[in-house]
C-alpha atoms as a PDB file:
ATOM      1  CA  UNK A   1       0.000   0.000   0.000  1.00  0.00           C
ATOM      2  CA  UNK A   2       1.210   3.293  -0.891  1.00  0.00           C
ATOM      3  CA  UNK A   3       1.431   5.504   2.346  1.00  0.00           C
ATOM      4  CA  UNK A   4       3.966   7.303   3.277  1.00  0.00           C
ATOM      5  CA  UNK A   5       4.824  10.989   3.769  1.00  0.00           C
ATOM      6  CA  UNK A   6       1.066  11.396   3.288  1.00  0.00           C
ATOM      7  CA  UNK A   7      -1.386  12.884   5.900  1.00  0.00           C
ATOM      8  CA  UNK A   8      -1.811  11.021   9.409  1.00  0.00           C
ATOM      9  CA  UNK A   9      -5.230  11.336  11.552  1.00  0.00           C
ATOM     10  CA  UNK A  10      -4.956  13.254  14.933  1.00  0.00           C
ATOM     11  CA  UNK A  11      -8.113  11.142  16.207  1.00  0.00           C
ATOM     12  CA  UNK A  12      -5.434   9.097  18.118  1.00  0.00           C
ATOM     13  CA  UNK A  13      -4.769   8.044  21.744  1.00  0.00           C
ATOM     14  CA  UNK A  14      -1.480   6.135  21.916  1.00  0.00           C
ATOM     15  CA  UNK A  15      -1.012   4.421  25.155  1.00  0.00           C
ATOM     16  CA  UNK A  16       1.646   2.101  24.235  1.00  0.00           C
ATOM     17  CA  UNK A  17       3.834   3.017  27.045  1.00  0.00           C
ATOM     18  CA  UNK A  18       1.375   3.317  29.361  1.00  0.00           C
ATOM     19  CA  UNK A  19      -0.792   0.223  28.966  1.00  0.00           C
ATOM     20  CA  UNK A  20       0.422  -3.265  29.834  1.00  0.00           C
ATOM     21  CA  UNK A  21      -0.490  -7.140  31.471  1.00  0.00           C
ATOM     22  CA  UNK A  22      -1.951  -5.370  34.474  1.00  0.00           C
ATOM     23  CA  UNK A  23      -5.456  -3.852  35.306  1.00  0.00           C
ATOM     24  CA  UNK A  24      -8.738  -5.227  36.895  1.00  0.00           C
ATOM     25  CA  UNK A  25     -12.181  -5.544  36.193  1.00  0.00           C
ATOM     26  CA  UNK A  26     -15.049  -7.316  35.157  1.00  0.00           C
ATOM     27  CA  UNK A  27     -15.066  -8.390  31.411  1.00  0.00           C
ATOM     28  CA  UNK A  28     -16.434 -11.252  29.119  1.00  0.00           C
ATOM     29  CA  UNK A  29     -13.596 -13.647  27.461  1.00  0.00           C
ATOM     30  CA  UNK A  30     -14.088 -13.270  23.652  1.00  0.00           C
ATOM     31  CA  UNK A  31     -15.175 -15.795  21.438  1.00  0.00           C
ATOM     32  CA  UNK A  32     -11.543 -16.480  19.901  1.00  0.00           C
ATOM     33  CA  UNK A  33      -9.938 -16.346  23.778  1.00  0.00           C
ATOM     34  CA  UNK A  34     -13.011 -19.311  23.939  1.00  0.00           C
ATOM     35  CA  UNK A  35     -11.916 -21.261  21.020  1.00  0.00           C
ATOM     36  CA  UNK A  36      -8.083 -21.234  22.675  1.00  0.00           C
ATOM     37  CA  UNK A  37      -9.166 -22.273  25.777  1.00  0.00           C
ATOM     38  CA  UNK A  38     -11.560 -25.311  25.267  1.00  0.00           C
ATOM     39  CA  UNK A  39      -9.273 -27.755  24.366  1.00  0.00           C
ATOM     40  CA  UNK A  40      -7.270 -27.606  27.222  1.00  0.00           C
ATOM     41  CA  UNK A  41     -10.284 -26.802  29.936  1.00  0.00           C
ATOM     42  CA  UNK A  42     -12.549 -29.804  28.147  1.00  0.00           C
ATOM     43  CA  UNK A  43     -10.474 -32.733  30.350  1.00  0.00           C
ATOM     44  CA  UNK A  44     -11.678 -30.965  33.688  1.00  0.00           C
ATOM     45  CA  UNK A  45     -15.242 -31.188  32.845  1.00  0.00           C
ATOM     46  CA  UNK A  46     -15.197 -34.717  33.644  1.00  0.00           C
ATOM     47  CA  UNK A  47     -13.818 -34.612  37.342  1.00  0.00           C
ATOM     48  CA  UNK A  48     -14.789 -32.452  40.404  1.00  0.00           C
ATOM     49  CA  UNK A  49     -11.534 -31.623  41.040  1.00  0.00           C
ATOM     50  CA  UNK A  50     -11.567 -30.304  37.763  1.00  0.00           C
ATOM     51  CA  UNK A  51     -14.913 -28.634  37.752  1.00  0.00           C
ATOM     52  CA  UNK A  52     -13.019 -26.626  40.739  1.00  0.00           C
ATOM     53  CA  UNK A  53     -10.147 -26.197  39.174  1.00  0.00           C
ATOM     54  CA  UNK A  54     -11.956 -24.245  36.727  1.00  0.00           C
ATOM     55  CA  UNK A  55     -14.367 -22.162  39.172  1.00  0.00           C
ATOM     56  CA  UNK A  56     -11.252 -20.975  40.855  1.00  0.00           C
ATOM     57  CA  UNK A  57      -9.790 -20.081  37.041  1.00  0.00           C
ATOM     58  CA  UNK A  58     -12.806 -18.195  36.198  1.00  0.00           C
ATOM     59  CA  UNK A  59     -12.757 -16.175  39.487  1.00  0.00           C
ATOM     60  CA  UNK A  60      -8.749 -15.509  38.912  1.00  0.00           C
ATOM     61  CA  UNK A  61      -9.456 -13.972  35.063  1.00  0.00           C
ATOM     62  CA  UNK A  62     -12.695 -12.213  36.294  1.00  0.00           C
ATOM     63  CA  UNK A  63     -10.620 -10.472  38.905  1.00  0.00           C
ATOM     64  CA  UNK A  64      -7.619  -9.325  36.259  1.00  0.00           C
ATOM     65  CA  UNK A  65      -5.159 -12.518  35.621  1.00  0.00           C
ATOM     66  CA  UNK A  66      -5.299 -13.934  32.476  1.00  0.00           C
ATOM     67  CA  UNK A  67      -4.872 -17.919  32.006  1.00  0.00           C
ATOM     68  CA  UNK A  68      -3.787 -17.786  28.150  1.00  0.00           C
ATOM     69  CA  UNK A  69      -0.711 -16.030  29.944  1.00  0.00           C
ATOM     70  CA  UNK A  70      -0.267 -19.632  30.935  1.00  0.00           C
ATOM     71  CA  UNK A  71      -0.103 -21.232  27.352  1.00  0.00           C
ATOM     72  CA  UNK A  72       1.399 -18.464  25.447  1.00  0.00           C
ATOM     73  CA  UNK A  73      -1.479 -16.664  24.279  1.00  0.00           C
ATOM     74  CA  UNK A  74      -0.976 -13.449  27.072  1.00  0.00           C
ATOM     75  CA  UNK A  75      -0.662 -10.118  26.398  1.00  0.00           C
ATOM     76  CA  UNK A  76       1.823  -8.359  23.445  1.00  0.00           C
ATOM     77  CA  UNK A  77       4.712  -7.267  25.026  1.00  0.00           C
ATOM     78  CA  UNK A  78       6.190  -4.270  24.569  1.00  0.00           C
ATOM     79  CA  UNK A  79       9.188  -3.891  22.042  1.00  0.00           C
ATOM     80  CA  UNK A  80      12.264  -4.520  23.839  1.00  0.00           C
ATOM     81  CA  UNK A  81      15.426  -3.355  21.536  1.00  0.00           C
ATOM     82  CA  UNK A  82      15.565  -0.231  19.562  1.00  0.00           C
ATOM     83  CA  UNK A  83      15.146  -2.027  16.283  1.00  0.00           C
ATOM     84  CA  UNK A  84      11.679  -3.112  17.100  1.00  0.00           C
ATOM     85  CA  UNK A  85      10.723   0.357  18.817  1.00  0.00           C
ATOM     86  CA  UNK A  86      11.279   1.741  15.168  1.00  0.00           C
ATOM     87  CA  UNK A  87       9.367  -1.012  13.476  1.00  0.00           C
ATOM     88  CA  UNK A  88       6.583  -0.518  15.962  1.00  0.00           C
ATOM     89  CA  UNK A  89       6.601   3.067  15.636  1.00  0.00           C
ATOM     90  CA  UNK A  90       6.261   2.648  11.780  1.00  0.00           C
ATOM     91  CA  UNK A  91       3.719   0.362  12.408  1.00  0.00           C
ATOM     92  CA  UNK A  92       1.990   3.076  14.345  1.00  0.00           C
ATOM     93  CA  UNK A  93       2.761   5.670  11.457  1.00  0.00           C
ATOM     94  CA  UNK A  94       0.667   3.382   9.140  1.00  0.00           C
ATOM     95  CA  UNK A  95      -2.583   2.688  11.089  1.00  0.00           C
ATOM     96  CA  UNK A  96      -2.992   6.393  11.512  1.00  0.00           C
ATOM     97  CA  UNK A  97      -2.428   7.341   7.666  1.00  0.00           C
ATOM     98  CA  UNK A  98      -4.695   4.529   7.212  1.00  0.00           C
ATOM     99  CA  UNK A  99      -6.934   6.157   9.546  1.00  0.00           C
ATOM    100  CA  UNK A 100      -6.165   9.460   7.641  1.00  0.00           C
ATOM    101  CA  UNK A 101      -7.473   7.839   4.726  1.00  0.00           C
ATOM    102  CA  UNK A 102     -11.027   6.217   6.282  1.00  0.00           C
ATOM    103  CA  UNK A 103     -11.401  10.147   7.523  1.00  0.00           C
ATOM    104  CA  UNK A 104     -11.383  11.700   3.935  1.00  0.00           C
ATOM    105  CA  UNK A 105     -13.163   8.845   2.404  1.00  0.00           C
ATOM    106  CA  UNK A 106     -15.849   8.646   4.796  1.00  0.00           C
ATOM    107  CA  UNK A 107     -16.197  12.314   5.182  1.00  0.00           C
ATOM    108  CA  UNK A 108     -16.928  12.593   1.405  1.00  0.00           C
ATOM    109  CA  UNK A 109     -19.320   9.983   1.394  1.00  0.00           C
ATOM    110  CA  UNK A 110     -21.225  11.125   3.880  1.00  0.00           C
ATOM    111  CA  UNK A 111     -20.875  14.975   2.354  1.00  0.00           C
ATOM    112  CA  UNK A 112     -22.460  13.285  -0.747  1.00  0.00           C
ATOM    113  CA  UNK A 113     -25.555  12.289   1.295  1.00  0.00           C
ATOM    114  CA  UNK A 114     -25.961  15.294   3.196  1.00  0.00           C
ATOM    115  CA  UNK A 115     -24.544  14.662   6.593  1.00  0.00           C
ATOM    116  CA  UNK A 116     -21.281  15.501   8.011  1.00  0.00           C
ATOM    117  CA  UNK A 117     -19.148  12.536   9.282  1.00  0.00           C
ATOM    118  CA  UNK A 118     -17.865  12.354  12.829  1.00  0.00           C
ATOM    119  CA  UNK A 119     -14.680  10.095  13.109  1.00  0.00           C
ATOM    120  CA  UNK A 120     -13.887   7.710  15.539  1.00  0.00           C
ATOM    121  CA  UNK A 121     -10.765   7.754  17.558  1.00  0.00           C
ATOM    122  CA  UNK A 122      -8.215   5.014  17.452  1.00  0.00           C
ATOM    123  CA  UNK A 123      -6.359   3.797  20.984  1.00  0.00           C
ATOM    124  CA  UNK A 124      -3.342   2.090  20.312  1.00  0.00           C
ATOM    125  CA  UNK A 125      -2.070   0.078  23.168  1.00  0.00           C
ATOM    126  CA  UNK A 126      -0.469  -2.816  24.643  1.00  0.00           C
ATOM    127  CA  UNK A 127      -1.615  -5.781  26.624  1.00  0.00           C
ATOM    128  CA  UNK A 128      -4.003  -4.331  28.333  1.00  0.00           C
ATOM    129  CA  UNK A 129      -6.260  -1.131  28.496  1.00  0.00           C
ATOM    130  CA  UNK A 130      -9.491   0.475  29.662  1.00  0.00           C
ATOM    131  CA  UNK A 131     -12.652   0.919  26.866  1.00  0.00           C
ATOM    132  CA  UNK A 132     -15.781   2.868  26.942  1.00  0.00           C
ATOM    133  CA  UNK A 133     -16.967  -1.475  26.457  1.00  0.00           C
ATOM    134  CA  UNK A 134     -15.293  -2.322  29.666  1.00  0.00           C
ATOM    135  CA  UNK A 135     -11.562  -4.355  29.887  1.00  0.00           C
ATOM    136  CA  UNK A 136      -9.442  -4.150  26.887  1.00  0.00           C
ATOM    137  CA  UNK A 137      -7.125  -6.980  26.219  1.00  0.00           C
ATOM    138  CA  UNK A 138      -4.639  -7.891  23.655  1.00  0.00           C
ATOM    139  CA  UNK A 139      -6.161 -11.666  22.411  1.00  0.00           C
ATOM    140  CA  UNK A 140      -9.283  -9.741  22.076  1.00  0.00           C
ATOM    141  CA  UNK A 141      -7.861  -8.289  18.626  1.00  0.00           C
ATOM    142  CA  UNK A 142      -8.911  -4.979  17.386  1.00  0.00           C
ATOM    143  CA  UNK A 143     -11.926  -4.340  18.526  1.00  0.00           C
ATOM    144  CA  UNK A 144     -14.419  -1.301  17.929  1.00  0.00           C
ATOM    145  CA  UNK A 145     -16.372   0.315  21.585  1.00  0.00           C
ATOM    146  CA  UNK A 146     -19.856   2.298  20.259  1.00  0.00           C
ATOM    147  CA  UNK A 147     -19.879   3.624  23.467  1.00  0.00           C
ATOM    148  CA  UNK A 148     -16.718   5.636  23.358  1.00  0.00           C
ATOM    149  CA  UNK A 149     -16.801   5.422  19.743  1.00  0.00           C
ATOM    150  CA  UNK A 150     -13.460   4.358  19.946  1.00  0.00           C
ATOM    151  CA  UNK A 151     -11.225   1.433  17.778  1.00  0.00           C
ATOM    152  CA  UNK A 152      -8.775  -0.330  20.001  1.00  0.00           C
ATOM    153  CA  UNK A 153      -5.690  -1.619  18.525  1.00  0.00           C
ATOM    154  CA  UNK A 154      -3.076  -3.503  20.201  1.00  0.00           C
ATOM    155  CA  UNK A 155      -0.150  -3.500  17.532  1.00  0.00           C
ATOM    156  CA  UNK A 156       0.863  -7.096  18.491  1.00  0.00           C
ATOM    157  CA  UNK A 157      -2.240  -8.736  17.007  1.00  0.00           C
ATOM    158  CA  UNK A 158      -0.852  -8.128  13.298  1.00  0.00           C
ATOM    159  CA  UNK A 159       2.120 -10.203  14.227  1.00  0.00           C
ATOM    160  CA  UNK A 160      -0.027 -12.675  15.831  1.00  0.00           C
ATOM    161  CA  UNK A 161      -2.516 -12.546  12.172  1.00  0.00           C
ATOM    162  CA  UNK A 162       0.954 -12.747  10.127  1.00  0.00           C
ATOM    163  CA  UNK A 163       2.853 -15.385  12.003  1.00  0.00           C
ATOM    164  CA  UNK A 164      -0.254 -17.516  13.468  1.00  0.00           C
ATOM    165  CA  UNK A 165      -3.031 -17.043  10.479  1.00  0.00           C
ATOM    166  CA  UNK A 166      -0.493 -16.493   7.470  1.00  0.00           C
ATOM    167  CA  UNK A 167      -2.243 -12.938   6.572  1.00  0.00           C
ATOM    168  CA  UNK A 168       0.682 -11.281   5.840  1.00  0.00           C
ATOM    169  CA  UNK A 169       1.087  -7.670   4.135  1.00  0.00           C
ATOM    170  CA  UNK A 170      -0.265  -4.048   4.955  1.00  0.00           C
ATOM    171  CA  UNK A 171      -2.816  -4.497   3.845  1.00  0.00           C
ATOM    172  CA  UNK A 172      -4.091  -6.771   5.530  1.00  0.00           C
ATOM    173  CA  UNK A 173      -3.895  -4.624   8.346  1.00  0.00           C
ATOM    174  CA  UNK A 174      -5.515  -2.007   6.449  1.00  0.00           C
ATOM    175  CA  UNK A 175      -8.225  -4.257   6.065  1.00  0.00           C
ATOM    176  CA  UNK A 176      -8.668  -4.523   9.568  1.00  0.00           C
ATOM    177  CA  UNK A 177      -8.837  -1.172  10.356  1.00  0.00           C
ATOM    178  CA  UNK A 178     -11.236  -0.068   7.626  1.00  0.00           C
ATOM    179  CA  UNK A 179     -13.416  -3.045   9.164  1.00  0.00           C
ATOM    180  CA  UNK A 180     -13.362  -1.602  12.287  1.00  0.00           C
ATOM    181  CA  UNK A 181     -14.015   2.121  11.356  1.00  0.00           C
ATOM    182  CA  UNK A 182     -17.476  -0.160   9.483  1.00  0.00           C
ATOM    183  CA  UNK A 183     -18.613  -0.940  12.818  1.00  0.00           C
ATOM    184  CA  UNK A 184     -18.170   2.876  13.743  1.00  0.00           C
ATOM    185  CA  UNK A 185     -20.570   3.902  10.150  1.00  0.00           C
ATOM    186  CA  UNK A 186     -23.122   1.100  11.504  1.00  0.00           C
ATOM    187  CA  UNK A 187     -23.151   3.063  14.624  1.00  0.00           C
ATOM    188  CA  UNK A 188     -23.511   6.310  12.989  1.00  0.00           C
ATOM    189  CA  UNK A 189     -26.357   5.101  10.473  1.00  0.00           C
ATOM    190  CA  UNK A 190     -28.293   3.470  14.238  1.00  0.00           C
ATOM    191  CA  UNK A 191     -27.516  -0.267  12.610  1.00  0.00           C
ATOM    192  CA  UNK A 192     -25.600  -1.650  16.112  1.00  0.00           C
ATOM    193  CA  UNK A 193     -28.740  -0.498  17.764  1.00  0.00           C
ATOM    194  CA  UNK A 194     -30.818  -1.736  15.851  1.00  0.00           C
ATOM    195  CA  UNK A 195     -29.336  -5.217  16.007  1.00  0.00           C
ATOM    196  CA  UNK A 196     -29.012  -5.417  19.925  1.00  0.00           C
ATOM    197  CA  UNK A 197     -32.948  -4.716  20.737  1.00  0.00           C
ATOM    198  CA  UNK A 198     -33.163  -7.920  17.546  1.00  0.00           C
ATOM    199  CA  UNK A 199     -31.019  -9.804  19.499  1.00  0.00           C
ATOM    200  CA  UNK A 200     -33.292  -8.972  22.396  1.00  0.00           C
ATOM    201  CA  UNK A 201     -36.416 -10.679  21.086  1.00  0.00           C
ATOM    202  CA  UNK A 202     -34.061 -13.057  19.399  1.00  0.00           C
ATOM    203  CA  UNK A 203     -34.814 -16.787  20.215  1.00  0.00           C
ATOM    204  CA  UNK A 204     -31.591 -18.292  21.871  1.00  0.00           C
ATOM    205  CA  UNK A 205     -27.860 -18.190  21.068  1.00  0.00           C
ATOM    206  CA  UNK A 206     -28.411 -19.068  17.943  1.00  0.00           C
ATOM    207  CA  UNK A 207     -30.442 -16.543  16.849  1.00  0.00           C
ATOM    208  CA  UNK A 208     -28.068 -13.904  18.014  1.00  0.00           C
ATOM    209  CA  UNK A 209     -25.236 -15.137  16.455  1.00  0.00           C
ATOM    210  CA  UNK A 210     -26.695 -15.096  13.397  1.00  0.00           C
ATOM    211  CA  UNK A 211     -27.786 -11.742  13.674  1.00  0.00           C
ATOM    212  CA  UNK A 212     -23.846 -10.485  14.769  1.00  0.00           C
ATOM    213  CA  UNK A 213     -22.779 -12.531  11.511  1.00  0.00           C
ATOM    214  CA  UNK A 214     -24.836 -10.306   9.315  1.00  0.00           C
ATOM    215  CA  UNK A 215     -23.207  -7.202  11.547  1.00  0.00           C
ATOM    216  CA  UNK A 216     -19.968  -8.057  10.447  1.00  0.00           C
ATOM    217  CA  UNK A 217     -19.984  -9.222   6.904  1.00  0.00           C
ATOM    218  CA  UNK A 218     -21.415  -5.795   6.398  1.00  0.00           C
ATOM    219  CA  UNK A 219     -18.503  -4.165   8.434  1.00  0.00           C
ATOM    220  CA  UNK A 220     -16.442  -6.330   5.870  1.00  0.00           C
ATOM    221  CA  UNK A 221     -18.425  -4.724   2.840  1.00  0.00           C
ATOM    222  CA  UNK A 222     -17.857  -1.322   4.064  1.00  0.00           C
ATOM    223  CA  UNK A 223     -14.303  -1.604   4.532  1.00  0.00           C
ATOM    224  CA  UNK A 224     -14.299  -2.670   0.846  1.00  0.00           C
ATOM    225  CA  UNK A 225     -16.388   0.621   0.107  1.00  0.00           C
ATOM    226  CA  UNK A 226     -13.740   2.341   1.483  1.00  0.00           C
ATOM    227  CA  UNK A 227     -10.777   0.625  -0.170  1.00  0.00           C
ATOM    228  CA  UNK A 228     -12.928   1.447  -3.729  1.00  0.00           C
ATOM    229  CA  UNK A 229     -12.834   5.038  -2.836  1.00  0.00           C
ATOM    230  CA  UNK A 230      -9.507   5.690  -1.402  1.00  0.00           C
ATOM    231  CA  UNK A 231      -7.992   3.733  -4.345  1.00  0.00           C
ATOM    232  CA  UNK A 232     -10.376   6.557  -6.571  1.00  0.00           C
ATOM    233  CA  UNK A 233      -9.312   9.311  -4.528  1.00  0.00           C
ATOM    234  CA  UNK A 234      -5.248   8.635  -3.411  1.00  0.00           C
ATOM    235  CA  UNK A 235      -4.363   5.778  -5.646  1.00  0.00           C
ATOM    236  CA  UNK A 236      -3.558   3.698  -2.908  1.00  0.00           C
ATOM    237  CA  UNK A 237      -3.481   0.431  -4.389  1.00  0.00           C
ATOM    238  CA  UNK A 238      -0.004  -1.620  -4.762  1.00  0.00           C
ATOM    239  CA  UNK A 239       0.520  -4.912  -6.680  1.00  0.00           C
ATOM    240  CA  UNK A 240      -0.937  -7.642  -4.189  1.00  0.00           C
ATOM    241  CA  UNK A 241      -2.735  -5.617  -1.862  1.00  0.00           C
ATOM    242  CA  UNK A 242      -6.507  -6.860  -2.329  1.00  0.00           C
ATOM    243  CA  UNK A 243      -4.765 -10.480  -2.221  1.00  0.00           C
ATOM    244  CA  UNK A 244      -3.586  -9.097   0.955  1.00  0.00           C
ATOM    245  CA  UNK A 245      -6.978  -8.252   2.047  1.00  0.00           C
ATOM    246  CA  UNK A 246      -8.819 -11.169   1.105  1.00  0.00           C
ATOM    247  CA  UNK A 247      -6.224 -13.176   2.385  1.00  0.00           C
ATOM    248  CA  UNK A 248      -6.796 -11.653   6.115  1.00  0.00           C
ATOM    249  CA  UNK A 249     -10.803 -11.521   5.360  1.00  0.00           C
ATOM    250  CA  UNK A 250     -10.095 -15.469   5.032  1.00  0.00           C
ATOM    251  CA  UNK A 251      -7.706 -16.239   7.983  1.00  0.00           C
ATOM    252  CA  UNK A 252     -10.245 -14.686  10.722  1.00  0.00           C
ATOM    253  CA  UNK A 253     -12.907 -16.519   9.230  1.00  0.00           C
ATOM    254  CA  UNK A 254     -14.882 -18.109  11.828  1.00  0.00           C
ATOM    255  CA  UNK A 255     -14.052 -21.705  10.622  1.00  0.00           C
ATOM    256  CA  UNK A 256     -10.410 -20.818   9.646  1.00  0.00           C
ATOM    257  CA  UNK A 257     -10.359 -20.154  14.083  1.00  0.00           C
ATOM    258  CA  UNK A 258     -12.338 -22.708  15.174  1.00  0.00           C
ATOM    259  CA  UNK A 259     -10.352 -25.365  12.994  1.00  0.00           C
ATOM    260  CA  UNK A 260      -6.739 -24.013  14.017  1.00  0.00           C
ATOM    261  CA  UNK A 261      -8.129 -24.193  17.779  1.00  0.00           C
ATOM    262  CA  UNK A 262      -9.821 -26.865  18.083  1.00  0.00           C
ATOM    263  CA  UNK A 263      -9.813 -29.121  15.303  1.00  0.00           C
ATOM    264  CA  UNK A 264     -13.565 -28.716  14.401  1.00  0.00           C
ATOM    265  CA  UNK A 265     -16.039 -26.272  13.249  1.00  0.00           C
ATOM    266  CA  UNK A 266     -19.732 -25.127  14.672  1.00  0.00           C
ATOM    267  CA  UNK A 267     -21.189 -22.926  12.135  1.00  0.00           C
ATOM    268  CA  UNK A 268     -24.448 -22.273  14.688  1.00  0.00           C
ATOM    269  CA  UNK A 269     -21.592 -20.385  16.745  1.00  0.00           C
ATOM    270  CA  UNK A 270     -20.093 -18.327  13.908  1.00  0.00           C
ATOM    271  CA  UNK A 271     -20.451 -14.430  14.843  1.00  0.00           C
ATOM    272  CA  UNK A 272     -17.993 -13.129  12.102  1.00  0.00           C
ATOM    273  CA  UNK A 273     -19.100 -15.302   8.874  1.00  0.00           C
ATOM    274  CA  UNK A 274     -16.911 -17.820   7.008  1.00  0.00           C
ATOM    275  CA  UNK A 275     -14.007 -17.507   5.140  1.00  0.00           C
ATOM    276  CA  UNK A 276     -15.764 -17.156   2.320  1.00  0.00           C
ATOM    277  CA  UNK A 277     -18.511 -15.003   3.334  1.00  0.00           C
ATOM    278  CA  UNK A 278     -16.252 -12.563   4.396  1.00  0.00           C
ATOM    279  CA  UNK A 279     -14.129 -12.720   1.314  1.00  0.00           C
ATOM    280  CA  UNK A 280     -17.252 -12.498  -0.957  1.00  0.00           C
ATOM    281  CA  UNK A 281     -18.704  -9.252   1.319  1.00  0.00           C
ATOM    282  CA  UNK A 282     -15.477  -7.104   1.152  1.00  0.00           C
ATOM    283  CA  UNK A 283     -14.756  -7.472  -2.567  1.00  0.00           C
ATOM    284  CA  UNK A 284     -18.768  -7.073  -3.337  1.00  0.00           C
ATOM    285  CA  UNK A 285     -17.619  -3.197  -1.754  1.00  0.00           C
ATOM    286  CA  UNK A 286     -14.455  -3.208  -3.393  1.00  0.00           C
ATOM    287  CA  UNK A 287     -16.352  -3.730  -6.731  1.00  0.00           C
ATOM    288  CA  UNK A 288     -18.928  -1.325  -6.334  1.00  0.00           C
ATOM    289  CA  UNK A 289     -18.231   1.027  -4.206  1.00  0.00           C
ATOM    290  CA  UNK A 290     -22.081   1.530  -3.146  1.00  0.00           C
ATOM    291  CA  UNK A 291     -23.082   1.344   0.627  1.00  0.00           C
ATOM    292  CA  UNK A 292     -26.307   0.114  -1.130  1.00  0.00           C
ATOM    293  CA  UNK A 293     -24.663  -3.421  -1.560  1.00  0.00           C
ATOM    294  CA  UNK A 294     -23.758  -3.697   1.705  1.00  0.00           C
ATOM    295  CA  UNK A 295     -27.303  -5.437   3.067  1.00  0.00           C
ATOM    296  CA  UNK A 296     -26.486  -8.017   5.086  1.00  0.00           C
ATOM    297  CA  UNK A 297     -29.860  -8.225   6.275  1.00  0.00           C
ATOM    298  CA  UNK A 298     -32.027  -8.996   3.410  1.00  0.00           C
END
């Protein structure tokens, strides 16, 4: 992706040096720190011992320690030697022109329609932070908080998504971003809303999840609207990059996760789509550029 010496957003809290492993407070284990986890909790089902094993886990996460520390799956750690300060200040560098470029994209769209766009701010952390959504956490992945209307980023998930997934290439990250800044134009358009009081009268678990699926295939399709546009606008584009893209969109599939932790997939607990519903979604808004393809919830 071309991006340097271009503009970089302002909308930016970095707390890199100020967020770590530590902090307390109540918060819900995601559905990927879930998927880690099963395989190795599964064995204590079958025991009492192990049933308590695990009641004395949950109380030890739900009070701030955090068991994939355990197994290797704990927070990002800071860079250590100078040489990967500068990498992870580059890093840095390129989320917030990418940023930049969901800003002017966004704001034109929405100029187009009549309304004037209100960005969302991006926290970049690591390990651990607070959110407008409660505990932030660096297995959590990027994450977007309508309440704050703020994207949280620890930097250390795109090495996880390059060396764990195989998504490799800026773009990729880009991808996730733009994604991300979708969830913030669902909250700005009342979608997110609308979706929770559905999931309300929803019927079971089910239900809900299917509802959250359609939520973020059409994050996916917006963050292909905005890829459309900012190649229009800034030329952005490089050799490879939508590979790069699609290639992510596939990796963080829900049944790429479930299979690479825990051998088996459950498509009644998808809440992201499947590989290739989320490849299909961002490339049908790469195409056409039109928020009007982005239903989900025909």
């Amino acid at each position: 992706m071309k991006w340097k010496n271009r503009r970089q957003s302002d909308n930016v809290e970095d707390r890199r040096a100020s967020s770590g492993g530590g902090g307390r407070g109540f918060r819900m284990p995601s559905l990927q720190t879930l998927f880690f986890i099963y395989p190795l909790i599964k064995p204590l089902l079958r025991s009492k011992i192990g049933i308590l094993v695990l009641v004395l886990g949950a109380i030890a996460y739900f009070s701030g320690f955090n068991p994939l520390s355990l197994v290797g799956g704990g927070a990002h750690k800071a860079p250590a030697s100078k040489e990967a300060k500068l990498k992870d200040d580059e890093e840095a560098a390129f989320m917030k022109t990418v940023l930049a470029d969901t800003e002017d994209v966004w704001s034109a769209i929405f100029r187009q329609a009549g309304y004037k766009y209100q960005p969302p701010k991006m926290v970049l952390y690591r390990g651990s932070t607070r959110s407008g959504c409660g505990y932030a956490q660096a297995q959590m992945g990027p994450f977007y908080c309508p309440n704050d209307q703020k994207i949280y980023v620890d930097l250390g998930f795109f090495d996880e998504l390059r060396q764990r997934f195989g998504a490799t290439g800026d773009f990729a990250q880009a991808y996730v971003l733009a994604h991300e800044v979708g969830h913030h134009i669902q909250n700005l358009q009342g979608t997110l809303q609308k979706v929770e009081m559905a999931k309300q009268r929803s019927y079971g678990e089910k239900g809900q999840n299917a509802l959250q699926v359609r939520v973020e295939l059409q994050a996916d399709c917006y963050a292909g609207v905005w890829a459309h546009h900012a190649e229009k606008m800034k030329g952005i584009l490089e050799r490879g990059d939508i590979d790069e893209a699609l290639g992510a969109a596939s990796a963080i599939g829900d049944d790429q996760i479930q299979k690479k932790t825990t051998g088996y997939v459950i498509p009644d607990s998808f809440t992201h789509g499947s590989s290739k519903q989320r490849m299909e979604w961002f490339y049908r808004g790469l195409k056409t550029g039109d928020l009007r393809s982005c239903n989900t919830f025909k």
